[in-house]
PDB file of N, CA and C in Angstrom:
ATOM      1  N   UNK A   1     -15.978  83.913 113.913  1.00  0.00           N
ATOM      2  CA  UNK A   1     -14.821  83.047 114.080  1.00  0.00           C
ATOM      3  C   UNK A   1     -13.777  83.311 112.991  1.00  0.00           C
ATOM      4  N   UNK A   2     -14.369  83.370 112.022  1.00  0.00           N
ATOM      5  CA  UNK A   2     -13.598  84.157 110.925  1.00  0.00           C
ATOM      6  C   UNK A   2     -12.520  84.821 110.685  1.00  0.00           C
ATOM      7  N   UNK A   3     -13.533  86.156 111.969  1.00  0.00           N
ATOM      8  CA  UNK A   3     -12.718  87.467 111.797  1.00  0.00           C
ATOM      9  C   UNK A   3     -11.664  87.221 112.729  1.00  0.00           C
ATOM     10  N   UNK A   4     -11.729  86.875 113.787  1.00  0.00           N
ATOM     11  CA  UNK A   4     -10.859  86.575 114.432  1.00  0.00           C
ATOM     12  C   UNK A   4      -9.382  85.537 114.218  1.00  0.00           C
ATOM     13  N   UNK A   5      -9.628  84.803 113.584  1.00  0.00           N
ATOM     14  CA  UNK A   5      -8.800  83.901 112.747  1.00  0.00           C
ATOM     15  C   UNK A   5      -8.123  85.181 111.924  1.00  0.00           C
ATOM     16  N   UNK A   6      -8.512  85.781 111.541  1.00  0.00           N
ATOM     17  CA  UNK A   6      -7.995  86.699 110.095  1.00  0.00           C
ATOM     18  C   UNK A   6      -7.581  88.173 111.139  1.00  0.00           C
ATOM     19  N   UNK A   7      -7.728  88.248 112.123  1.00  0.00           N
ATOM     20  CA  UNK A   7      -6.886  89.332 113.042  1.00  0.00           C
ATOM     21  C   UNK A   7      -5.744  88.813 114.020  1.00  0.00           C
ATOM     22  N   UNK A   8      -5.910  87.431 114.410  1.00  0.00           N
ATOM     23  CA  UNK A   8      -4.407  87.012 114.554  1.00  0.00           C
ATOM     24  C   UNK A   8      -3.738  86.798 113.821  1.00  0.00           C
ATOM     25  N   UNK A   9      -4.112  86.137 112.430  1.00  0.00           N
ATOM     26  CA  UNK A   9      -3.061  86.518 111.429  1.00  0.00           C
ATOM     27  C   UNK A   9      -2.328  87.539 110.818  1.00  0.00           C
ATOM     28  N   UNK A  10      -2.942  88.565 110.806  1.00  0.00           N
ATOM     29  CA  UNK A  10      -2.830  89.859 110.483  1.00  0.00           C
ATOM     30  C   UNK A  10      -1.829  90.679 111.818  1.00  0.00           C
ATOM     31  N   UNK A  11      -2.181  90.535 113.544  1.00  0.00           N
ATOM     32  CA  UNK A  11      -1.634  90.588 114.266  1.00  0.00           C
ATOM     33  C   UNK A  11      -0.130  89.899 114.277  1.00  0.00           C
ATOM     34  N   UNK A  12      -0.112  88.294 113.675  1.00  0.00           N
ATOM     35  CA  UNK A  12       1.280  87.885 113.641  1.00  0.00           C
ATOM     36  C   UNK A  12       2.052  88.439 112.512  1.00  0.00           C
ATOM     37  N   UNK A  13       1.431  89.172 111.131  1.00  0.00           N
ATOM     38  CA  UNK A  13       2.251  89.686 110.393  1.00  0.00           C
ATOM     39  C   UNK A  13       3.115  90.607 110.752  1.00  0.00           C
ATOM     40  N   UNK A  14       2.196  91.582 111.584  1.00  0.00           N
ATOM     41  CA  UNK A  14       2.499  92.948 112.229  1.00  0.00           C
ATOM     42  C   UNK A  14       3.613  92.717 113.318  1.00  0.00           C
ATOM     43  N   UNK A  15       3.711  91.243 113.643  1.00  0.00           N
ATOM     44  CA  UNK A  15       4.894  91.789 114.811  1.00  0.00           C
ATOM     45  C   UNK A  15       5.768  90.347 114.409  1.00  0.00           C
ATOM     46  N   UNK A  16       6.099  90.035 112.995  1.00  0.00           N
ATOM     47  CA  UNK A  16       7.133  89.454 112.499  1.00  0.00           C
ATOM     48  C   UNK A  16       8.259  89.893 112.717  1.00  0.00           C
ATOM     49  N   UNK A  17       9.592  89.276 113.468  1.00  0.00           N
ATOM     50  CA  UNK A  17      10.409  89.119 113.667  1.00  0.00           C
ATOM     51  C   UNK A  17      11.332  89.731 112.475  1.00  0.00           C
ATOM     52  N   UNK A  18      12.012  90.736 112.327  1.00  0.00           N
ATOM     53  CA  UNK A  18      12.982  91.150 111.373  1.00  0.00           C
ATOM     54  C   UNK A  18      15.212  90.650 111.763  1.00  0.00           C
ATOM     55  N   UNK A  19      15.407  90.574 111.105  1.00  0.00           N
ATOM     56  CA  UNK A  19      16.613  90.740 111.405  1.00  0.00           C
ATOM     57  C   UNK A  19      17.779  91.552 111.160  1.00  0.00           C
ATOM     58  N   UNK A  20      18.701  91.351 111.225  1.00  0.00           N
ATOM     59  CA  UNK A  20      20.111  92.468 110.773  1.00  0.00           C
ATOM     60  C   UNK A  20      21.091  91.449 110.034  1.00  0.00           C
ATOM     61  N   UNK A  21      21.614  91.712 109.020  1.00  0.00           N
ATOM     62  CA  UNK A  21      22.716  90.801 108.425  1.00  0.00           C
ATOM     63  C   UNK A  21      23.793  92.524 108.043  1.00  0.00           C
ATOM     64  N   UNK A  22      25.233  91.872 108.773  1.00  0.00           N
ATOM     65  CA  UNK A  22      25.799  93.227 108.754  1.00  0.00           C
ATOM     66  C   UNK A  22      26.908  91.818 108.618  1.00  0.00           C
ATOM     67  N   UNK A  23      28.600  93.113 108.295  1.00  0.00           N
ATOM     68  CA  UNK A  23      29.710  92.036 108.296  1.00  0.00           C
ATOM     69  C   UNK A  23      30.777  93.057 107.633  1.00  0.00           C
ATOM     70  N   UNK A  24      31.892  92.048 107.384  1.00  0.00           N
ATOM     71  CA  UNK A  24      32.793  92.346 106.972  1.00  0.00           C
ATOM     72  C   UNK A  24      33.358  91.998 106.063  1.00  0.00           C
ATOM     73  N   UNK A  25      33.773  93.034 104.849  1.00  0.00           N
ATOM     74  CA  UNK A  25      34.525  92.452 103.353  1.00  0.00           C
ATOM     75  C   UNK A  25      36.183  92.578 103.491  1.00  0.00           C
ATOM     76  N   UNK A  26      36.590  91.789 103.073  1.00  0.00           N
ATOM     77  CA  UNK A  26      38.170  91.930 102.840  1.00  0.00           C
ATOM     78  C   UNK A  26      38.530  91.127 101.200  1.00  0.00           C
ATOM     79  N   UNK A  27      39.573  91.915 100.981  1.00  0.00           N
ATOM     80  CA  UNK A  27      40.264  91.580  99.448  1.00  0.00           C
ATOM     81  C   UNK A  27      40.959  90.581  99.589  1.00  0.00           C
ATOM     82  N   UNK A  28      41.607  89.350  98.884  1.00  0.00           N
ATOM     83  CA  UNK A  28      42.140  88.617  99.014  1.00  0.00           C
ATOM     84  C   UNK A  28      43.836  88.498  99.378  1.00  0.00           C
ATOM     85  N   UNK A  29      44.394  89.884 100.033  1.00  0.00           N
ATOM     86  CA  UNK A  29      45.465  90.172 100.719  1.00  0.00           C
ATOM     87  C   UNK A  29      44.700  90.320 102.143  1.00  0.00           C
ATOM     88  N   UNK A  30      43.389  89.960 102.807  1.00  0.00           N
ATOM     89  CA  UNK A  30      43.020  90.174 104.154  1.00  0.00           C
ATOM     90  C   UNK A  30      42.949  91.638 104.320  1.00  0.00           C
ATOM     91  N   UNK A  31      43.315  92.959 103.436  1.00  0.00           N
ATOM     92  CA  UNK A  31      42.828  94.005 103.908  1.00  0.00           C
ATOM     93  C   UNK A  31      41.244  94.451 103.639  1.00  0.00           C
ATOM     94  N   UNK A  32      40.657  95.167 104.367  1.00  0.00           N
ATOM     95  CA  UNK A  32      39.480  95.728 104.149  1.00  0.00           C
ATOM     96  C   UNK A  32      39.068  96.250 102.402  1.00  0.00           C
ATOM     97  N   UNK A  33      38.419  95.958 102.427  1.00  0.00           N
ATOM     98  CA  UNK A  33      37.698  96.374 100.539  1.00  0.00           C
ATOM     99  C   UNK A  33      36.603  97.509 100.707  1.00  0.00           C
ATOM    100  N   UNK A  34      37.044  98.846 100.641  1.00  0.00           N
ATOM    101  CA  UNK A  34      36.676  99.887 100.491  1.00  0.00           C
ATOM    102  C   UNK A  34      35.819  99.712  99.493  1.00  0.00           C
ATOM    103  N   UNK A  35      34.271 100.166 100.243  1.00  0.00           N
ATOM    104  CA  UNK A  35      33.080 100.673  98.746  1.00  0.00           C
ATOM    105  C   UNK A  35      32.542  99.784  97.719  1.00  0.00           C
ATOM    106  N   UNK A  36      32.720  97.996  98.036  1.00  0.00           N
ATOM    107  CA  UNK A  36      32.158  97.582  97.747  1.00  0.00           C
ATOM    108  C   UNK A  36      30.753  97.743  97.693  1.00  0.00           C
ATOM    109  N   UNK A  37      30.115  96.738  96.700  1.00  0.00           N
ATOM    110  CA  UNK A  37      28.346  96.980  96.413  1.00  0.00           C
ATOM    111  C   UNK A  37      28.025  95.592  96.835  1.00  0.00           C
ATOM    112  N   UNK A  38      27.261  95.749  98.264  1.00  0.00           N
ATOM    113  CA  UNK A  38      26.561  94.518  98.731  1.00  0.00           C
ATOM    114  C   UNK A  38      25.082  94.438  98.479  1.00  0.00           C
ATOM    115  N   UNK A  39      24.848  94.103  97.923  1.00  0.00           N
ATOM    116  CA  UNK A  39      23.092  93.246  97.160  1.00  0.00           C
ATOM    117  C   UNK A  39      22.564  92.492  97.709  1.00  0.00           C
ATOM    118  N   UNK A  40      21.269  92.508  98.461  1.00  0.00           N
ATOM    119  CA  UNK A  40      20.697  91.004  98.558  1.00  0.00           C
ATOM    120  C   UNK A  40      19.670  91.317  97.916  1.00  0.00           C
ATOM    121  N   UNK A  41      19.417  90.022  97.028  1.00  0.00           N
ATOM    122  CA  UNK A  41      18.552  89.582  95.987  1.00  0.00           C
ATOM    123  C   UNK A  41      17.466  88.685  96.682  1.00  0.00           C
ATOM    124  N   UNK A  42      16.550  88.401  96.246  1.00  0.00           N
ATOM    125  CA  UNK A  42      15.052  87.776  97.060  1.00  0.00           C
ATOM    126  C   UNK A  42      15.707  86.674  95.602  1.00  0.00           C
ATOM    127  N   UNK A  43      15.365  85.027  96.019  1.00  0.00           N
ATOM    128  CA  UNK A  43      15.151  84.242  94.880  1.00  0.00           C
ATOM    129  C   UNK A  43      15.036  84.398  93.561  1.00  0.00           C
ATOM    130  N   UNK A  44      13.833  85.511  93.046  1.00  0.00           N
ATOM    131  CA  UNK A  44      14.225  85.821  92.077  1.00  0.00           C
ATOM    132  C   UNK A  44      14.883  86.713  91.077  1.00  0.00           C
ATOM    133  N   UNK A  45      16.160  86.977  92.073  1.00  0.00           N
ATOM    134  CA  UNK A  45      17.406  87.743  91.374  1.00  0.00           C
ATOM    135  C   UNK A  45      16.622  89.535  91.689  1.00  0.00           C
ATOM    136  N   UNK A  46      15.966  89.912  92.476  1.00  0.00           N
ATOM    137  CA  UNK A  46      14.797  91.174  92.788  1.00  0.00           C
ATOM    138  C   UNK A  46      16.059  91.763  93.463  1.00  0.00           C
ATOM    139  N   UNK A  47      16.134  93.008  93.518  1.00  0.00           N
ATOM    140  CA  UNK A  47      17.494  93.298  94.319  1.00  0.00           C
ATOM    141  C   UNK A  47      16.438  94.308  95.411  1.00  0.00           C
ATOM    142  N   UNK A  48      16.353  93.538  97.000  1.00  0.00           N
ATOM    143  CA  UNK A  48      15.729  94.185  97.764  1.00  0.00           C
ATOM    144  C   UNK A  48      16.507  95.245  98.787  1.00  0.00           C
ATOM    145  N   UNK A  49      17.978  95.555  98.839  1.00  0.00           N
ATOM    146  CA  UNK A  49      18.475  95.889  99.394  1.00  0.00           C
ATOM    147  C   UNK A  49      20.177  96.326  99.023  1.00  0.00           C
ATOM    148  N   UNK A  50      20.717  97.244  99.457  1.00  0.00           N
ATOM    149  CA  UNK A  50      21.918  97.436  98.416  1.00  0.00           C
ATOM    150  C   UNK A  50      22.547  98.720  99.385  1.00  0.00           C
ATOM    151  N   UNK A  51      23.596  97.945  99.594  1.00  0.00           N
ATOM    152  CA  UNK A  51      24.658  98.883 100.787  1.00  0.00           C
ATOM    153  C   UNK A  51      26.441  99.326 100.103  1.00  0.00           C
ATOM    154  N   UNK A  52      27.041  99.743 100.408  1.00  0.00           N
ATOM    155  CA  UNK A  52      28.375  99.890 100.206  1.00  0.00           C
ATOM    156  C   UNK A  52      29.011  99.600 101.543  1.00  0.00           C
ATOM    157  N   UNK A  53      30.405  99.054 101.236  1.00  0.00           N
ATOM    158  CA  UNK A  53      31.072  99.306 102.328  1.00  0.00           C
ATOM    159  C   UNK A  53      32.105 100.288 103.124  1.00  0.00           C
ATOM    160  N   UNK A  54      31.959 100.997 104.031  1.00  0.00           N
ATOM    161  CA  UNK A  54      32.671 101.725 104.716  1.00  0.00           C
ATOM    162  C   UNK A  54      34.360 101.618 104.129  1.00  0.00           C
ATOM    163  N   UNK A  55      35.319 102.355 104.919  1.00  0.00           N
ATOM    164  CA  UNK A  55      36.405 102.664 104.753  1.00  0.00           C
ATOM    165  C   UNK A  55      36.635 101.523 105.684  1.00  0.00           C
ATOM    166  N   UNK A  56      36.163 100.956 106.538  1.00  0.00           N
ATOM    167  CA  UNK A  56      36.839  99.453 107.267  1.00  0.00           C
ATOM    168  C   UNK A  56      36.687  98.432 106.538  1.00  0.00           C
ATOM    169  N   UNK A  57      35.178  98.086 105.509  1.00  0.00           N
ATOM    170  CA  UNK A  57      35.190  97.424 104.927  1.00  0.00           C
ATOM    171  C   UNK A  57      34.087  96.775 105.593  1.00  0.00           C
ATOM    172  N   UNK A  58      32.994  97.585 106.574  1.00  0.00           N
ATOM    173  CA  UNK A  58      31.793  97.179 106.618  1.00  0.00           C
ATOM    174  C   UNK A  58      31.113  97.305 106.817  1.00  0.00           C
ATOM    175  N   UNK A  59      29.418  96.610 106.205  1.00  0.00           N
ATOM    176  CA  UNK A  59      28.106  96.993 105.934  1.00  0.00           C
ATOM    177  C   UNK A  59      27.418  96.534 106.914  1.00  0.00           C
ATOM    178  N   UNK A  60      26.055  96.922 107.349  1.00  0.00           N
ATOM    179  CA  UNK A  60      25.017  96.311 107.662  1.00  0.00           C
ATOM    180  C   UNK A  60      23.828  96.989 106.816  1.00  0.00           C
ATOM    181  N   UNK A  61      22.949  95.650 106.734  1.00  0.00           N
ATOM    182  CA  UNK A  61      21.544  96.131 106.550  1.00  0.00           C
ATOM    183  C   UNK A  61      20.105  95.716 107.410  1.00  0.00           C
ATOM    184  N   UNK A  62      19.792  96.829 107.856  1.00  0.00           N
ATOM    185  CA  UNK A  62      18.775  96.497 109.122  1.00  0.00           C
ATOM    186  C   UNK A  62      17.069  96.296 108.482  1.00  0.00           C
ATOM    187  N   UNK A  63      16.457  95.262 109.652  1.00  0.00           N
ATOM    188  CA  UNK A  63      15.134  95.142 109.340  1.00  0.00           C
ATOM    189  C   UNK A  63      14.558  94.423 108.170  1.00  0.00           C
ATOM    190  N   UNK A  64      15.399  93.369 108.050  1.00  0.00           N
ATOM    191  CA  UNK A  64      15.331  92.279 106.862  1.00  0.00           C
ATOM    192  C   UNK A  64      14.594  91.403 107.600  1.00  0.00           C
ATOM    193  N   UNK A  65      13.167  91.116 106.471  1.00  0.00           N
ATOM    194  CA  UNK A  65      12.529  90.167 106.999  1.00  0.00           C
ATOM    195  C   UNK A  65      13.390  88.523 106.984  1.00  0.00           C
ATOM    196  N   UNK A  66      13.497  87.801 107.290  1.00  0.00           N
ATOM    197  CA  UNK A  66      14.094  86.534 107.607  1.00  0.00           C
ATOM    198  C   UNK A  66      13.493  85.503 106.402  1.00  0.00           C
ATOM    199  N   UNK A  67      14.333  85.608 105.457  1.00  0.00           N
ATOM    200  CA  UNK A  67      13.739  84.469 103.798  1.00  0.00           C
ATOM    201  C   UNK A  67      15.043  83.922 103.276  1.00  0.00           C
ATOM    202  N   UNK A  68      14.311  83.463 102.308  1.00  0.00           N
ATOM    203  CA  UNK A  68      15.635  83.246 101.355  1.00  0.00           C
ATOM    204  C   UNK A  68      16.327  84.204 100.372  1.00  0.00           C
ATOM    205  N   UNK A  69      17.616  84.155 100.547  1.00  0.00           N
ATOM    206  CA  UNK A  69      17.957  85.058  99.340  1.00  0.00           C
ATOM    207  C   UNK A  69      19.744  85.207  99.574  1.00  0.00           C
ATOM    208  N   UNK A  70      20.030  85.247  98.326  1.00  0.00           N
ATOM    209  CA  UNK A  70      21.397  85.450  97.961  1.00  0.00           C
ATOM    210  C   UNK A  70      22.062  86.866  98.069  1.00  0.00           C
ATOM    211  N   UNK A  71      22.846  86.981  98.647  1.00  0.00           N
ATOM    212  CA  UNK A  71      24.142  88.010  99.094  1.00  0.00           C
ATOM    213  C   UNK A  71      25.119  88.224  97.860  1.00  0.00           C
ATOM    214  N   UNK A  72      25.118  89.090  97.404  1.00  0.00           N
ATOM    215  CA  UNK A  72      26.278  89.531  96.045  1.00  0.00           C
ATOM    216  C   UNK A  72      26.976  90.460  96.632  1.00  0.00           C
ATOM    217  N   UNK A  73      28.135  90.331  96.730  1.00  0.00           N
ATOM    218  CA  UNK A  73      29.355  91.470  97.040  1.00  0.00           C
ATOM    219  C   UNK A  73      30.314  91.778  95.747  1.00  0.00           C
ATOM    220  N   UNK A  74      30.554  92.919  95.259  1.00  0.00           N
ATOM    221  CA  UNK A  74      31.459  92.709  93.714  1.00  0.00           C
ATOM    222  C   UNK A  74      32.476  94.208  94.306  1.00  0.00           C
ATOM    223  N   UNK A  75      33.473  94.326  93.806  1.00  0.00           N
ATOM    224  CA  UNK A  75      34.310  95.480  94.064  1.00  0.00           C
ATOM    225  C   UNK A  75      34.729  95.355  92.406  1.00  0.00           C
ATOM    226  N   UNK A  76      35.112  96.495  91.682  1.00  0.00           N
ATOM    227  CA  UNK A  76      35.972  96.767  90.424  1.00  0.00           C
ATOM    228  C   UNK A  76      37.340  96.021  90.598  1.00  0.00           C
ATOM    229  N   UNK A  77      38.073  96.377  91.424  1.00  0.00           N
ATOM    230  CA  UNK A  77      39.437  95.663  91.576  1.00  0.00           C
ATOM    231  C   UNK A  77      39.738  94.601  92.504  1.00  0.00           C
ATOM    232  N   UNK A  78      39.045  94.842  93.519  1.00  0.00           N
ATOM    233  CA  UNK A  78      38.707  93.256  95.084  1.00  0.00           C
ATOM    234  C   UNK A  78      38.469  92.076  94.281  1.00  0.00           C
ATOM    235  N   UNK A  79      37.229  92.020  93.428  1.00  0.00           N
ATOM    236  CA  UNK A  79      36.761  91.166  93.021  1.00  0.00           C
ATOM    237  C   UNK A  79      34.948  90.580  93.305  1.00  0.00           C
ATOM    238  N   UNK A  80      34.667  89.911  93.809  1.00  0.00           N
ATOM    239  CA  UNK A  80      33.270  89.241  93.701  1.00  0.00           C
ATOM    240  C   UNK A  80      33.390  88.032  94.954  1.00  0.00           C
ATOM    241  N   UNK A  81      31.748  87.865  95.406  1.00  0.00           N
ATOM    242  CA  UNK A  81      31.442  86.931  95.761  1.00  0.00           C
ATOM    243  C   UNK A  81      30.104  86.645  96.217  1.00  0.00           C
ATOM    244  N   UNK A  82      29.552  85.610  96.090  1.00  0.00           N
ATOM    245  CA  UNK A  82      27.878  85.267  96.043  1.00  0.00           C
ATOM    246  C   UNK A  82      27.748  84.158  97.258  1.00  0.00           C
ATOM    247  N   UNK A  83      26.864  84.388  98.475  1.00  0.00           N
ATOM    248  CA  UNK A  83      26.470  83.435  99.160  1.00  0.00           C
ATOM    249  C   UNK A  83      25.200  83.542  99.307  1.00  0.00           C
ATOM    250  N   UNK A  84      24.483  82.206  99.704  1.00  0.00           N
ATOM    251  CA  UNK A  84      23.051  82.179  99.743  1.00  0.00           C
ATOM    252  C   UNK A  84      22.908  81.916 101.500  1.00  0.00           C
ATOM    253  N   UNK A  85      21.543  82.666 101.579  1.00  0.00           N
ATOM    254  CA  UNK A  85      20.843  82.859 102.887  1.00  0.00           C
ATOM    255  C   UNK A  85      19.715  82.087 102.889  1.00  0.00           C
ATOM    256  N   UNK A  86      19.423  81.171 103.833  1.00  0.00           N
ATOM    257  CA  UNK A  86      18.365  80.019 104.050  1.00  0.00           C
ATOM    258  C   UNK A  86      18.224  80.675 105.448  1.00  0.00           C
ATOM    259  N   UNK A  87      16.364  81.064 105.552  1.00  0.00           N
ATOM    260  CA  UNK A  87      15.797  81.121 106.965  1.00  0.00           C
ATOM    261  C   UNK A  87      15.904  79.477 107.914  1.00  0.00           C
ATOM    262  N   UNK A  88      15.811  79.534 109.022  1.00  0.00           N
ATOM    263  CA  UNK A  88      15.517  78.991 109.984  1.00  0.00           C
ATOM    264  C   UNK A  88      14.211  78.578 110.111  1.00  0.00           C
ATOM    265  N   UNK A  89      13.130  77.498 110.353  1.00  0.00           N
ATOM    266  CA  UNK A  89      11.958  77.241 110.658  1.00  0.00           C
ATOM    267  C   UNK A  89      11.584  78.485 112.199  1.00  0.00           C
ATOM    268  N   UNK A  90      12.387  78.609 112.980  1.00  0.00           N
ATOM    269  CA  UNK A  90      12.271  79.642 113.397  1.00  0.00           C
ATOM    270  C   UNK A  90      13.655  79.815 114.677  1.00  0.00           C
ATOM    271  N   UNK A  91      13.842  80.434 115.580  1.00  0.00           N
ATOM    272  CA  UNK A  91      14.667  81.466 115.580  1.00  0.00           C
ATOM    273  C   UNK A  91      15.452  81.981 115.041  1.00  0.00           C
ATOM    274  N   UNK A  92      15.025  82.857 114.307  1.00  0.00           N
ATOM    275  CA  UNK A  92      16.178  83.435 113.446  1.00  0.00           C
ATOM    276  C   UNK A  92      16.842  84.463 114.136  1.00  0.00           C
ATOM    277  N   UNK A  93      18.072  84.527 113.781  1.00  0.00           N
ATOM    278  CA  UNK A  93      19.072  85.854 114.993  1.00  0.00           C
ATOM    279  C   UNK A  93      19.624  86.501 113.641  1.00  0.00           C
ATOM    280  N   UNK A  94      20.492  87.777 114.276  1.00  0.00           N
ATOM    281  CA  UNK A  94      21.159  88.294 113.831  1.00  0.00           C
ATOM    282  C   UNK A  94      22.242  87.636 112.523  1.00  0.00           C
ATOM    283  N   UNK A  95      22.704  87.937 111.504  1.00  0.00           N
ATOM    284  CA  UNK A  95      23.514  87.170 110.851  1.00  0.00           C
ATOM    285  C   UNK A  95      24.632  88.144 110.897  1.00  0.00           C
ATOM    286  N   UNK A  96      26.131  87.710 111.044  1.00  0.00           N
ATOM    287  CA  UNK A  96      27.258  88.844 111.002  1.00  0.00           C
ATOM    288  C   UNK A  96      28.000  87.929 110.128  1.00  0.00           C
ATOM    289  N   UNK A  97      28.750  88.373 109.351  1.00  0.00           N
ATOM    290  CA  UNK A  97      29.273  87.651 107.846  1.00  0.00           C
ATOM    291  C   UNK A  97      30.935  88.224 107.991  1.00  0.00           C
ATOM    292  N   UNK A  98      31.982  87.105 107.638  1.00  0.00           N
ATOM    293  CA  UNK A  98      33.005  87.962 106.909  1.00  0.00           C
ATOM    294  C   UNK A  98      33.273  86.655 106.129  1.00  0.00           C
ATOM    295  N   UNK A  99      33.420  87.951 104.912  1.00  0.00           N
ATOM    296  CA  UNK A  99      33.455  87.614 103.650  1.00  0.00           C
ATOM    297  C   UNK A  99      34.851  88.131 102.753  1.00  0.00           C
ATOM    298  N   UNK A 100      35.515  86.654 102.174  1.00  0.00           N
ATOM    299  CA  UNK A 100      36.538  87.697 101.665  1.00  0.00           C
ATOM    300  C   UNK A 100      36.555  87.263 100.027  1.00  0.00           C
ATOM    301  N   UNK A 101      37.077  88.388  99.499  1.00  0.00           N
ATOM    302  CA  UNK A 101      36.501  88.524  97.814  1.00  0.00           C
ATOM    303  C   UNK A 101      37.219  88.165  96.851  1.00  0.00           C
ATOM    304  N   UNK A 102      37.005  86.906  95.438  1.00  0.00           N
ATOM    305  CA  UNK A 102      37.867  86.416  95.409  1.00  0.00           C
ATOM    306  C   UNK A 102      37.860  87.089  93.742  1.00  0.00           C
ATOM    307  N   UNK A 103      38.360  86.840  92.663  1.00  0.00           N
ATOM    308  CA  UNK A 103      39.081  87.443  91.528  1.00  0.00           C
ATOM    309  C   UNK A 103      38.249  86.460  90.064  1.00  0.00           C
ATOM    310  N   UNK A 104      38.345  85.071  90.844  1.00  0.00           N
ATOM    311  CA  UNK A 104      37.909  84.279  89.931  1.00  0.00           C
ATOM    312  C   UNK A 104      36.670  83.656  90.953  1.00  0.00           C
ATOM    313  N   UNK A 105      35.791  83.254  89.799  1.00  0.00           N
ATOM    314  CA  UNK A 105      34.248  82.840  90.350  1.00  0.00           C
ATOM    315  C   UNK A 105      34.305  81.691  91.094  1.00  0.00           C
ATOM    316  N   UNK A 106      33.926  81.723  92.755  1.00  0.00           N
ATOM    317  CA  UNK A 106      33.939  80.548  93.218  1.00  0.00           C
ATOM    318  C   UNK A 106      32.803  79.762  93.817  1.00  0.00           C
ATOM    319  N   UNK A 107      32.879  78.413  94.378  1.00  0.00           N
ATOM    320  CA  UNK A 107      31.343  78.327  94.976  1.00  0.00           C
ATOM    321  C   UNK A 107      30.996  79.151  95.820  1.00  0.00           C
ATOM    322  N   UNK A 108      29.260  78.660  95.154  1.00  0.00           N
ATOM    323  CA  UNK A 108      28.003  79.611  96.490  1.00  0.00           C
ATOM    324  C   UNK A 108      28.553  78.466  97.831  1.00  0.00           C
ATOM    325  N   UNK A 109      28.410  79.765  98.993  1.00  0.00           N
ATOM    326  CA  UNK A 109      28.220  79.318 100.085  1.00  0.00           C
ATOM    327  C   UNK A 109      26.744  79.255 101.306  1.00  0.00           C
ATOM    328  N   UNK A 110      26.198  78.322 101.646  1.00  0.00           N
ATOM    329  CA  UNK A 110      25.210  78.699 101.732  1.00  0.00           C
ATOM    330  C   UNK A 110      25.179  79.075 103.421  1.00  0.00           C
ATOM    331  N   UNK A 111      24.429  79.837 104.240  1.00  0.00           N
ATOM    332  CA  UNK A 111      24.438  80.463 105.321  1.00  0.00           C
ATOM    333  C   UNK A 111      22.846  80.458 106.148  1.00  0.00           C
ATOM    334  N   UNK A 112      22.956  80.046 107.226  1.00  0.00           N
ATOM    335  CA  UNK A 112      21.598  80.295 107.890  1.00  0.00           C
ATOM    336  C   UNK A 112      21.286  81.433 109.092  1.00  0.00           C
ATOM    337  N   UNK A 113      20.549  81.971 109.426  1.00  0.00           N
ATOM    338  CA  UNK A 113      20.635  83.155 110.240  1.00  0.00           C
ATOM    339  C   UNK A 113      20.437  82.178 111.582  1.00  0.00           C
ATOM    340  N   UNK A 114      21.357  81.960 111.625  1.00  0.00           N
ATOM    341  CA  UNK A 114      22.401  81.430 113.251  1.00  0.00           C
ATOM    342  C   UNK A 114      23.892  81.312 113.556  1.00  0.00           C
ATOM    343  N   UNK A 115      24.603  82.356 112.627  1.00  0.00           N
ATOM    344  CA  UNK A 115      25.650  82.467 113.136  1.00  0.00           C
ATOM    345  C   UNK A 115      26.431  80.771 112.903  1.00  0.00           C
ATOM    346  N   UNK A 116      26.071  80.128 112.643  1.00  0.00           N
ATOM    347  CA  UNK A 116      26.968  78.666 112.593  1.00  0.00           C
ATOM    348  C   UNK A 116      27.737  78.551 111.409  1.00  0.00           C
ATOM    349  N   UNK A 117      28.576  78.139 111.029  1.00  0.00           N
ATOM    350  CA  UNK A 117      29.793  77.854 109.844  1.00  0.00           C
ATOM    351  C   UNK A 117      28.736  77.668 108.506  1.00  0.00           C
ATOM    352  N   UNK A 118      29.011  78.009 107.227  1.00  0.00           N
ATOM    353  CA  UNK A 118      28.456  77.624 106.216  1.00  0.00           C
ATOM    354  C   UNK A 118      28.803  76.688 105.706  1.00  0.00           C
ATOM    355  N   UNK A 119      27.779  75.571 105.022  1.00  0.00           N
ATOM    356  CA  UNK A 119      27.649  74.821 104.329  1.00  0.00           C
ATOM    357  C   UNK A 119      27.973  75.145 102.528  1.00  0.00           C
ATOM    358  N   UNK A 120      28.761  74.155 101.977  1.00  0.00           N
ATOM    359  CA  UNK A 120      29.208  74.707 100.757  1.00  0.00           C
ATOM    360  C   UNK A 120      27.633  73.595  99.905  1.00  0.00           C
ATOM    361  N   UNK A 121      27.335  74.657  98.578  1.00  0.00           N
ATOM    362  CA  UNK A 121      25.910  74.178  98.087  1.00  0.00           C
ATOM    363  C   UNK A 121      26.908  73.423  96.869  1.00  0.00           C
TER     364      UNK A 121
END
């Protein structure tokens, strides 16, 4: 009974649900922000993932397990910006982001993988 208990678990690890969080950066004139460095950090500041942005001004990163964790976008001259990612108890979907980058440090925004408006933390 055991083993079986401990092979559906093992079975539900194996076919955990991943997602995509992809999007769009713009500078605070609304044009695209070339070559930014997008980060997502796991809770404890761990940097699990790390993209640039295109010549449009956007990234995706595929096959993210669905957790918590904060989004860092910084450009040299664009500027910066930090939002936090809260899973869903469950369906989690796709997340598509636009994000625009501000000069001086502003609030975290926080975001859930459903596409719905963010909540300011």
């Amino acid at each position: 009974m055991k083993f079986l208990l401990f092979l559906l678990f093992i079975i539900n690890i194996g076919f955990a649900k991943t997602v995509s969080i992809s999007g769009s950066i713009f500078n605070n004139e609304a044009k695209p922000s070339r070559k930014a460095e997008v980060e997502l950090l796991n809770i404890f500041d761990e940097v699990v993932y790390v993209v640039k942005t295109n010549r449009k001004g956007r990234f995706e990163m595929l096959d993210v397990n669905p957790d918590y964790y904060y989004l860092n976008v910084n450009h040299p001259k664009d500027g910066s910006v930090r939002i936090k990612i809260n899973p869903r108890t469950e369906r989690n979907r796709d997340l598509i982001l636009r994000l625009s980058l501000q000069k001086d440090k502003s609030d975290v925004l926080v975001y859930t993988y459903s596409n719905v408006k963010p909540i300011l933390k």
